[in-house]
Protein backbone atom coordinates (compact mmCIF):
# COMPACT_ATOMS: atom_id res chain seq x y z
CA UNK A 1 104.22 69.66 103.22
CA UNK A 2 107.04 72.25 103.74
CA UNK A 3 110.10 72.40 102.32
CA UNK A 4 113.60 74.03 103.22
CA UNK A 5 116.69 75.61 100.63
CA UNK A 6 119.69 77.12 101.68
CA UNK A 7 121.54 79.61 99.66
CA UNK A 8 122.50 83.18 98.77
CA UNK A 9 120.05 85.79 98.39
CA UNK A 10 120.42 87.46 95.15
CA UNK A 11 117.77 89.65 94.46
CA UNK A 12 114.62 91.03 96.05
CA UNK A 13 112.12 92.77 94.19
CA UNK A 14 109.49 95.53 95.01
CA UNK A 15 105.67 94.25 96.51
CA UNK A 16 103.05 94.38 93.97
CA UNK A 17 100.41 94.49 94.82
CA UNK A 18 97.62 91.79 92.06
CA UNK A 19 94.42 92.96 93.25
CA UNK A 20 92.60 94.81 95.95
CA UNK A 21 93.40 92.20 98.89
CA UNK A 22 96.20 90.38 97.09
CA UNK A 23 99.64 91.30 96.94
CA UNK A 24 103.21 89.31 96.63
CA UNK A 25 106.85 90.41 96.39
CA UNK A 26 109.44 87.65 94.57
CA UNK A 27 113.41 87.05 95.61
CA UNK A 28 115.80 85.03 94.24
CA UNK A 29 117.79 82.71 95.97
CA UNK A 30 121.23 80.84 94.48
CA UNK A 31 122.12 77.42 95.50
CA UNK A 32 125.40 76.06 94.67
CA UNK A 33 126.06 72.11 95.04
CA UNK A 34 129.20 70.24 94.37
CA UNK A 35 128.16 66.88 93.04
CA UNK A 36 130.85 64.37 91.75
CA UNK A 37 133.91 67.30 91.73
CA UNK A 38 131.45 69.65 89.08
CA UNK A 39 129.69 72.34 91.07
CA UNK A 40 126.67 73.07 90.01
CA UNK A 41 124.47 76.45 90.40
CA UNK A 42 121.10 76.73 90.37
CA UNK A 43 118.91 79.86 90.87
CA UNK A 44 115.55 79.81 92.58
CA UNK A 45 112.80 81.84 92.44
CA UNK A 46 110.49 82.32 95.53
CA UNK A 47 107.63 84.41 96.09
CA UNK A 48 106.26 85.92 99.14
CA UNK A 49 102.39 86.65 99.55
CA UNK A 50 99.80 88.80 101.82
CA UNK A 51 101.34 89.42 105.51
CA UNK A 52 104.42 87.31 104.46
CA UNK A 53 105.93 89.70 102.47
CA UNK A 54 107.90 91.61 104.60
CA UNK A 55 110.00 88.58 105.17
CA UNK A 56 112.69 89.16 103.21
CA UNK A 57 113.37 92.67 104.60
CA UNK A 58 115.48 91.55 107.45
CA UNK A 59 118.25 89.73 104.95
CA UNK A 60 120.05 91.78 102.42
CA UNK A 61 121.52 90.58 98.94
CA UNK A 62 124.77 88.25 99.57
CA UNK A 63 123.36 87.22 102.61
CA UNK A 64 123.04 83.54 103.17
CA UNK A 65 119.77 82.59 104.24
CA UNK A 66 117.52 79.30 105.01
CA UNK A 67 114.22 79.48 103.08
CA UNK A 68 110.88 77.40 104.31
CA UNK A 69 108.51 77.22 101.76
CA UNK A 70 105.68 75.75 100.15
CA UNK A 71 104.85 74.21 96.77
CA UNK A 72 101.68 75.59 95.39
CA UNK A 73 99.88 74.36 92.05
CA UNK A 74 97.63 75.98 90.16
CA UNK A 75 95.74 74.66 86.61
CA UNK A 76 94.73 77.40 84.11
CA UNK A 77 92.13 76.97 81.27
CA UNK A 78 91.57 79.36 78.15
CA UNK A 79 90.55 79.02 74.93
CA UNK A 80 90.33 75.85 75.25
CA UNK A 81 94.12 75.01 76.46
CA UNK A 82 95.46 73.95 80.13
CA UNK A 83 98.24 75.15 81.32
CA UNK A 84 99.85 74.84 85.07
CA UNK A 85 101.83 77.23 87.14
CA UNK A 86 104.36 76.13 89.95
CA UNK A 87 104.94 78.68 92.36
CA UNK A 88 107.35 78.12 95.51
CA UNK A 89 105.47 80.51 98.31
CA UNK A 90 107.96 81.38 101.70
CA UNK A 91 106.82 81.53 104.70
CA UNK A 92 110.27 82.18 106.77
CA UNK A 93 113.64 82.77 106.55
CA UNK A 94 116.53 82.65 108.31
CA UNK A 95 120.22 84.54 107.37
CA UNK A 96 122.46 81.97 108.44
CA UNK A 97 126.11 82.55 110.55
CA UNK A 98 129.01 82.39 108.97
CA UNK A 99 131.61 80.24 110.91
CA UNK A 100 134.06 82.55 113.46
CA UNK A 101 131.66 85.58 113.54
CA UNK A 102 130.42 85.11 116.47
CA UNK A 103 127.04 86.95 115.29
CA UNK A 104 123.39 85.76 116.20
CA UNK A 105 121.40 84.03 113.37
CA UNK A 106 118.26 86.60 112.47
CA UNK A 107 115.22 84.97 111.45
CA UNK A 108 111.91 86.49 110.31
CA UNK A 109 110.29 86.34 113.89
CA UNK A 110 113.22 86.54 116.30
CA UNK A 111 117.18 85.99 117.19
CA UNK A 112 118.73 82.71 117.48
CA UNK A 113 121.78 82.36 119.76
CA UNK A 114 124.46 80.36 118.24
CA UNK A 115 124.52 76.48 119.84
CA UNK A 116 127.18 76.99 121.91
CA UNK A 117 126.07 79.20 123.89
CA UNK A 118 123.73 76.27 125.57
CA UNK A 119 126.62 73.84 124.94
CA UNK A 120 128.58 75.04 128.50
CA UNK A 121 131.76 75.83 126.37
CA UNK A 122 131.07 79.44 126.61
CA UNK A 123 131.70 80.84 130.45
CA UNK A 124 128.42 82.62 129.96
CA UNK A 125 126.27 79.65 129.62
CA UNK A 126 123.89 79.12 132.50
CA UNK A 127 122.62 75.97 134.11
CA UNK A 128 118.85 76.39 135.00
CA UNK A 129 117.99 73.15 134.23
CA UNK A 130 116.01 71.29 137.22
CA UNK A 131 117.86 68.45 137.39
């Protein structure tokens, strides 16, 4: 199952790479929600792994972006004791537009055009549909 958060990058950090064929590179995202007149911040950790970490190149800190991710578990036994690690692994992003700029949404694969470009408002938009 994949999830989605939407929010202002903060921070990126530097890829590290674990082991021979494992490496990962974290960001921070912060989300700000008004709930009952109080706004309330939160600040979320992601982390990027193997081919994915080049994601967060394309976005710069302030930017706000649109992360998909992941929720991965893992359980960890030493010495007797369990412990559990909850890591939130991205697999996109998007830098979203900021209303009135005019300026196309960039995404971790490709350019989105804004929606009304298709929506006919624009003189530019083209017709090609069959029907």
């Amino acid at each position: 199952m994949s999830y989605e958060l939407t929010g202002k990058l903060i921070a990126k950090y530097d890829t590290v790479q674990r082991t021979e064929t494992f490496k990962v590179r974290e960001f921070a995202v912060e989300k700000t929600d008004e709930i009952n007149g109080r706004t309330i911040t939160n600040y979320v950790k992601f982390q990027c792994i193997q081919d994915k970490t080049t994601i967060i190149d394309r976005v710069n800190i302030g930017d706000e972006i649109k992360v998909y991710f992941n929720i991965k578990g893992t359980k960890w036994e030493k010495d007797g004791k369990t412990n559990y690690f909850t890591n939130l692994d991205a697999w996109r992003i998007e830098q979203l537009l900021k209303p009135g700029t005019g300026v196309e949404a960039k995404t971790d694969n490709e350019f989105i055009e804004p929606l009304d470009t298709f929506s006919g408002a624009t003189p530019d938009a083209v017709d090609d549909l069959p029907f």
